[in-house]
Protein backbone atom coordinates (compact mmCIF):
# COMPACT_ATOMS: atom_id res chain seq x y z
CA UNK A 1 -9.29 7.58 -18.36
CA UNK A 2 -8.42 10.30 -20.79
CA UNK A 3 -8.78 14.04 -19.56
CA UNK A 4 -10.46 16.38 -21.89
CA UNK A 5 -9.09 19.41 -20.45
CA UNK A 6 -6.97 19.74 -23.18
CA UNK A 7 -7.80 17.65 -25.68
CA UNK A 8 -6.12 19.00 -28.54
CA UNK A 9 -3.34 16.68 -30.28
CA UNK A 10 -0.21 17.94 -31.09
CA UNK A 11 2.00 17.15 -34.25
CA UNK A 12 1.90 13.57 -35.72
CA UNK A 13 5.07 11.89 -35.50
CA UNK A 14 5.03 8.16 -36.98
CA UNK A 15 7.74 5.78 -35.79
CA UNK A 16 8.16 2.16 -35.57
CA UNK A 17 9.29 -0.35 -32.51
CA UNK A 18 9.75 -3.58 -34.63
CA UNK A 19 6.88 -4.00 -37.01
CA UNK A 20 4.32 -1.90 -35.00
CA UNK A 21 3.31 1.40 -35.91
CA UNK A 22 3.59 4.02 -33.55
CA UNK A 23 1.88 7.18 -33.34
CA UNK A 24 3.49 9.57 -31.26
CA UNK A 25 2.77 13.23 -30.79
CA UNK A 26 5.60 16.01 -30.64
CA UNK A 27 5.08 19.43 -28.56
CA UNK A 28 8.06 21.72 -29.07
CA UNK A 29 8.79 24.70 -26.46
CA UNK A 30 6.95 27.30 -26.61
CA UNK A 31 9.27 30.19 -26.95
CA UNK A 32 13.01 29.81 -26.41
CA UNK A 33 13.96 26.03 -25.21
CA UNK A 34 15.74 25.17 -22.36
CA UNK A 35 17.46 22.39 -23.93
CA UNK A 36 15.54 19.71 -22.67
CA UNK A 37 13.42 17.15 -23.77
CA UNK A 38 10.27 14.91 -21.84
CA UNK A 39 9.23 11.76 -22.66
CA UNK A 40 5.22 11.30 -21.58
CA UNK A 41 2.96 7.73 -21.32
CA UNK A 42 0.06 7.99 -21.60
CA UNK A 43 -3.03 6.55 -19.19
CA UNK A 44 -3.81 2.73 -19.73
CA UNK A 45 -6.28 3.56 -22.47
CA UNK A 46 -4.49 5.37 -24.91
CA UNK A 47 -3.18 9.18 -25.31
CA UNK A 48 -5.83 11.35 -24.30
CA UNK A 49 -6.38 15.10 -22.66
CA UNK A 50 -4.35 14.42 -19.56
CA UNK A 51 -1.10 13.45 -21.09
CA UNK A 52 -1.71 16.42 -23.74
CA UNK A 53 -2.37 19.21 -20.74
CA UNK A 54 0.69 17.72 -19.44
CA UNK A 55 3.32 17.68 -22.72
CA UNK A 56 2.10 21.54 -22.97
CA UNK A 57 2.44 22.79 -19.60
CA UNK A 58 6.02 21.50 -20.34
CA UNK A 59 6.30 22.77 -23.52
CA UNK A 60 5.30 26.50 -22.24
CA UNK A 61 9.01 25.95 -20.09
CA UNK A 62 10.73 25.34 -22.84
CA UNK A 63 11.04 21.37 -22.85
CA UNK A 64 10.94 19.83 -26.10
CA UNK A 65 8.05 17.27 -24.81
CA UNK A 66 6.65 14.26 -27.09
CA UNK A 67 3.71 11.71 -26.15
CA UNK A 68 4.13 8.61 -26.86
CA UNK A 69 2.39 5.81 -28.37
CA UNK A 70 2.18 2.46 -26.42
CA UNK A 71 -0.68 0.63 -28.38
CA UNK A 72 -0.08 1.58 -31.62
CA UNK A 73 -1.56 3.40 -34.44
CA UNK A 74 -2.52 6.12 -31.98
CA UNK A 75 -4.88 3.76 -30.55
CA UNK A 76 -7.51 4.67 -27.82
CA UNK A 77 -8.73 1.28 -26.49
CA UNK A 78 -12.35 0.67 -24.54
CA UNK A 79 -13.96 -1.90 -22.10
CA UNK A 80 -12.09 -5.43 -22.29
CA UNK A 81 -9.31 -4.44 -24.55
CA UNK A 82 -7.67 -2.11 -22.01
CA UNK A 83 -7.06 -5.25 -19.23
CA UNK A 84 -6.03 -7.17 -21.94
CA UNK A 85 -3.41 -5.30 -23.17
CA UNK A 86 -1.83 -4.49 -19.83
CA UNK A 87 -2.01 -8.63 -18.94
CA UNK A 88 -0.41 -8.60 -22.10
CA UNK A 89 2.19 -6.17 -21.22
CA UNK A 90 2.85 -7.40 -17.52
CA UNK A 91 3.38 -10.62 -19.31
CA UNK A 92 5.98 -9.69 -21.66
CA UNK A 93 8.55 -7.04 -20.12
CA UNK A 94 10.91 -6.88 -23.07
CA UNK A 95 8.11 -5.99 -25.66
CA UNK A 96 6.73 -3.11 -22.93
CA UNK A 97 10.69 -2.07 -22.30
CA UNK A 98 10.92 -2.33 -26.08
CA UNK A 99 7.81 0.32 -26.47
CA UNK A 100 9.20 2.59 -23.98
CA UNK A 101 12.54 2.49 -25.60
CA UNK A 102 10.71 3.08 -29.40
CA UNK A 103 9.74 6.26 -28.13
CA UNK A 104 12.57 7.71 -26.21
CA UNK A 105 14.89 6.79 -29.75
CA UNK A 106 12.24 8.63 -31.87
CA UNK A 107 12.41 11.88 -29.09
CA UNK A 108 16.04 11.83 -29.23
CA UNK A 109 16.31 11.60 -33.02
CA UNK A 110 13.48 14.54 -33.69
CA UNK A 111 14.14 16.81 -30.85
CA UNK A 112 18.51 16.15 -31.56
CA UNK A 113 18.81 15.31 -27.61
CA UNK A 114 20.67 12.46 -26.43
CA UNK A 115 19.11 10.74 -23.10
CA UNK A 116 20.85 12.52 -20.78
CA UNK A 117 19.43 15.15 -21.89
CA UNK A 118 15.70 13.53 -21.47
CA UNK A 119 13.53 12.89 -18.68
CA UNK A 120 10.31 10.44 -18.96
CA UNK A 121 6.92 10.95 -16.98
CA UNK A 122 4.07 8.79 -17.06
CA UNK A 123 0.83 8.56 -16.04
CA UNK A 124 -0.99 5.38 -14.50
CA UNK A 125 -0.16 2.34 -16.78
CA UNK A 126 2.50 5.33 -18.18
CA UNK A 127 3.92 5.76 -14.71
CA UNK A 128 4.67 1.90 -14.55
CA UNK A 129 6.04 2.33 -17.94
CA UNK A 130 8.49 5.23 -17.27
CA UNK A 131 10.18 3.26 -14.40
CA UNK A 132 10.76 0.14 -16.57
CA UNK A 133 12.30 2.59 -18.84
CA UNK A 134 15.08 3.52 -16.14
CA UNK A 135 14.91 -0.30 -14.74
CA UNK A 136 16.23 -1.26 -17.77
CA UNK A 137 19.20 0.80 -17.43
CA UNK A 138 18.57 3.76 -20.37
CA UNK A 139 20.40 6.67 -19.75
CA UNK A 140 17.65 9.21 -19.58
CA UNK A 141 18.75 12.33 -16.79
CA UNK A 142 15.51 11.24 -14.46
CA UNK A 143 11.92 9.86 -14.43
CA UNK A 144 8.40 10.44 -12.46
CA UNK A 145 5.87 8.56 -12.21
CA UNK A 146 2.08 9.10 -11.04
CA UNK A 147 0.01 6.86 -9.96
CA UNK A 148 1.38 4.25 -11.60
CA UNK A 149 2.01 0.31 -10.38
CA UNK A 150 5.27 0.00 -8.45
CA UNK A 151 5.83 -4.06 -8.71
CA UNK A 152 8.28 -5.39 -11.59
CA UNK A 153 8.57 -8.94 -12.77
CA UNK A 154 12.50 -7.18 -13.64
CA UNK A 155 13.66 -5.15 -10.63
CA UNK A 156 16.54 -2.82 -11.16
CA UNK A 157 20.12 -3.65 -10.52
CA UNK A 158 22.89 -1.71 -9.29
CA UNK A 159 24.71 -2.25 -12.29
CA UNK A 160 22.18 -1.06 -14.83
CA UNK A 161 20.68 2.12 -13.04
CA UNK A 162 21.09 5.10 -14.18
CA UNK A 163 17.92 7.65 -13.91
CA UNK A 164 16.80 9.27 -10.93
CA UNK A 165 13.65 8.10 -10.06
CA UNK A 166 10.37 10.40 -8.35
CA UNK A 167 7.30 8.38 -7.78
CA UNK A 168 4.32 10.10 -6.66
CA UNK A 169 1.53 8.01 -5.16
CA UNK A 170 -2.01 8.09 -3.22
CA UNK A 171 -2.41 6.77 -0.18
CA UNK A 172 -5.49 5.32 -0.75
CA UNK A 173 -4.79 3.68 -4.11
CA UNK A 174 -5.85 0.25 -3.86
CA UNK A 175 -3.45 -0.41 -7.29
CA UNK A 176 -0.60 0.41 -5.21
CA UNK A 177 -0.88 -1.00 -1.54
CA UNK A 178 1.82 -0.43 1.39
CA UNK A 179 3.06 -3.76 0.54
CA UNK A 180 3.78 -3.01 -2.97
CA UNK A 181 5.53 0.68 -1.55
CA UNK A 182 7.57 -1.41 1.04
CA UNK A 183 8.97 -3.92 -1.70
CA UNK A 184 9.58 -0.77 -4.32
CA UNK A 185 11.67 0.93 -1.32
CA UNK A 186 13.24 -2.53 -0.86
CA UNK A 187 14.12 -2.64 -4.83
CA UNK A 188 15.56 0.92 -4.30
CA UNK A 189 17.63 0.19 -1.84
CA UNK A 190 19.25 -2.84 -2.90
CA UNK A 191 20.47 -1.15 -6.60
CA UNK A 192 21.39 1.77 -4.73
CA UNK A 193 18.98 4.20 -5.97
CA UNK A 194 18.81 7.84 -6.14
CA UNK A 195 15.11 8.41 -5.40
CA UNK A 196 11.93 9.58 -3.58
CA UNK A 197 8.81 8.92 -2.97
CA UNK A 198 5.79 11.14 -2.22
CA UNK A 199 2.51 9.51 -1.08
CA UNK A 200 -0.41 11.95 -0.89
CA UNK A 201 -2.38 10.46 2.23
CA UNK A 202 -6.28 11.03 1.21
CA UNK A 203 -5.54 10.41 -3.02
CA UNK A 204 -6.65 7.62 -4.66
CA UNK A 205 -5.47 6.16 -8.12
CA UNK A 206 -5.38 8.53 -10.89
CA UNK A 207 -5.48 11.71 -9.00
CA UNK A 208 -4.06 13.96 -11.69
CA UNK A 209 -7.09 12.94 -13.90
CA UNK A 210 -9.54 15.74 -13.84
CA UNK A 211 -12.24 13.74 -15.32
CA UNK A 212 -11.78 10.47 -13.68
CA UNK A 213 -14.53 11.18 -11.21
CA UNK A 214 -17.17 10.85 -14.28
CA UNK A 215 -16.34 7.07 -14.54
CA UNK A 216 -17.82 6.40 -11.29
CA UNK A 217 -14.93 4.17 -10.09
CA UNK A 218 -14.63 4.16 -6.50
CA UNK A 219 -10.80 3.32 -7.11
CA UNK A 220 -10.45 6.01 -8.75
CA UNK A 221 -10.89 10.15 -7.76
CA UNK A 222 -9.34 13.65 -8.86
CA UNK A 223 -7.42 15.64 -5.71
CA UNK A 224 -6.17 18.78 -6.75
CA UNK A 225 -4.05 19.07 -3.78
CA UNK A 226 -2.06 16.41 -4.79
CA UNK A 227 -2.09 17.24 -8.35
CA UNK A 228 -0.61 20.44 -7.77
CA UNK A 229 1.65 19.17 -5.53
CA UNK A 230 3.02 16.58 -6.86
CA UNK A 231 3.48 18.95 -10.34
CA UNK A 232 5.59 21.11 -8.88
CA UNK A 233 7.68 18.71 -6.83
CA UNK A 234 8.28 17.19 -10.31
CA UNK A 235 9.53 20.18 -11.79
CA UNK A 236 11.67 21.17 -9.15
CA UNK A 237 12.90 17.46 -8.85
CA UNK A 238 13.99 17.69 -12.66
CA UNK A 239 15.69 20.85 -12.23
CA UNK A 240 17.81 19.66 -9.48
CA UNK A 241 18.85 16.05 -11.62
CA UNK A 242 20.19 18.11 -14.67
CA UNK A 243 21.99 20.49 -12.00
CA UNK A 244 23.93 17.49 -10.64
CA UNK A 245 26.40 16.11 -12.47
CA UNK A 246 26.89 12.68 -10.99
CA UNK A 247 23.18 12.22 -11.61
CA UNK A 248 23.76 9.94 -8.62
């Protein structure tokens, strides 16, 4: 799943999340910083091109943006591994919560942000990943997520809450069926939720991915509509959060 559009890493950055050892990768702005910081998760595979296109596009606005490591080691994984480690995952919320959280403590300590001051974005298996970050009631200013799986095993609460949530979605993603839509608007409303949703009618899962259409899976398909699209109602949806001041 990893683009190669841009497949050039950026600055090592070890951390830790228990006794794992994470390898993250730290973009700072380009030019003077606005005095934010992004949060990025990678693909299901591992950090590849298409998170790395992604954490410098935000760098180039001035966001202080860092990838980070779910698998550990900087890990790209192939064939079986990668459904085994997201059965794994599903399985075990508070060690994928606990990931998440690894790397948003390790942004806020190099970039000297605190959360509010942080949004997350993820990709796919990231883009699930970014939302359990806000289900689990971290204080980051807002999150997006693309094309990743809307069902929780831990749905938020309208006690915990706290991020602003985007989720941008294909309409023909077979990972993410109306079903699964209808019960993540359900989950939404009931903890009171500021969010929106986006659904790109003829996209299909991993639609940002320039070079999923070389794996040849029929689930799968670049639209560059909806890429662009979905971009730049990101931005703008991050720029309005750290306007507000509720954040609610």
């Amino acid at each position: 799943m990893c683009d190669p559009r841009s497949g050039q890493a950026g600055q090592l950055h070890v951390y830790n999340d228990g006794d794992v050892t994470l390898h993250g990768e730290i973009y700072p702005p380009i030019g003077a910083g606005n005095g934010r910081a992004a949060l990025i998760v990678h693909e299901a595979d591992g950090i590849g091109g298409n998170v790395r296109h992604h954490a410098r596009k935000l760098a180039e606005l001035g966001y202080f943006a860092f990838v980070a490591d779910m698998h550990g080691g900087g890990a790209v994984l192939e064939g079986e591994a990668i459904p085994e480690a997201l059965k794994r995952f599903r399985a075990e919320p508070d060690r994928l919560r606990s990931r998440v959280q690894a790397a948003l403590a390790a942004l806020s300590d190099i970039s000297g942000l605190e959360p509010e001051d942080i949004v997350g974005l993820g990709y796919c298996f990231g883009g699930f990943c970014v939302l359990e970050l806000a289900r689990s009631g971290v204080p980051v200013r807002a999150v997006a997520s693309f094309h990743g799986l809307l069902n929780t095993s831990r749905p938020a609460s309208r006690d915990t809450l706290k991020a602003r949530i985007a989720v941008f979605t294909g309409g023909l993603d077979p990972l993410v069926p109306p079903d699964h839509i209808a019960a993540f608007q359900a989950e939404m409303a009931l903890a009171a939720a500021d969010w929106q949703l986006s659904i790109y009618g003829r996209a299909l899962h991993s639609f940002t991915n320039s070079s999923v259409d070389a794996l040849g899976d029929p689930t799968m398909g670049y639209h560059a509509e909806a890429d662009e699209s979905s971009w730049a109602a990101m931005l703008r949806f991050f720029d309005i959060s750290f306007k507000r001041s509720d954040r609610g």
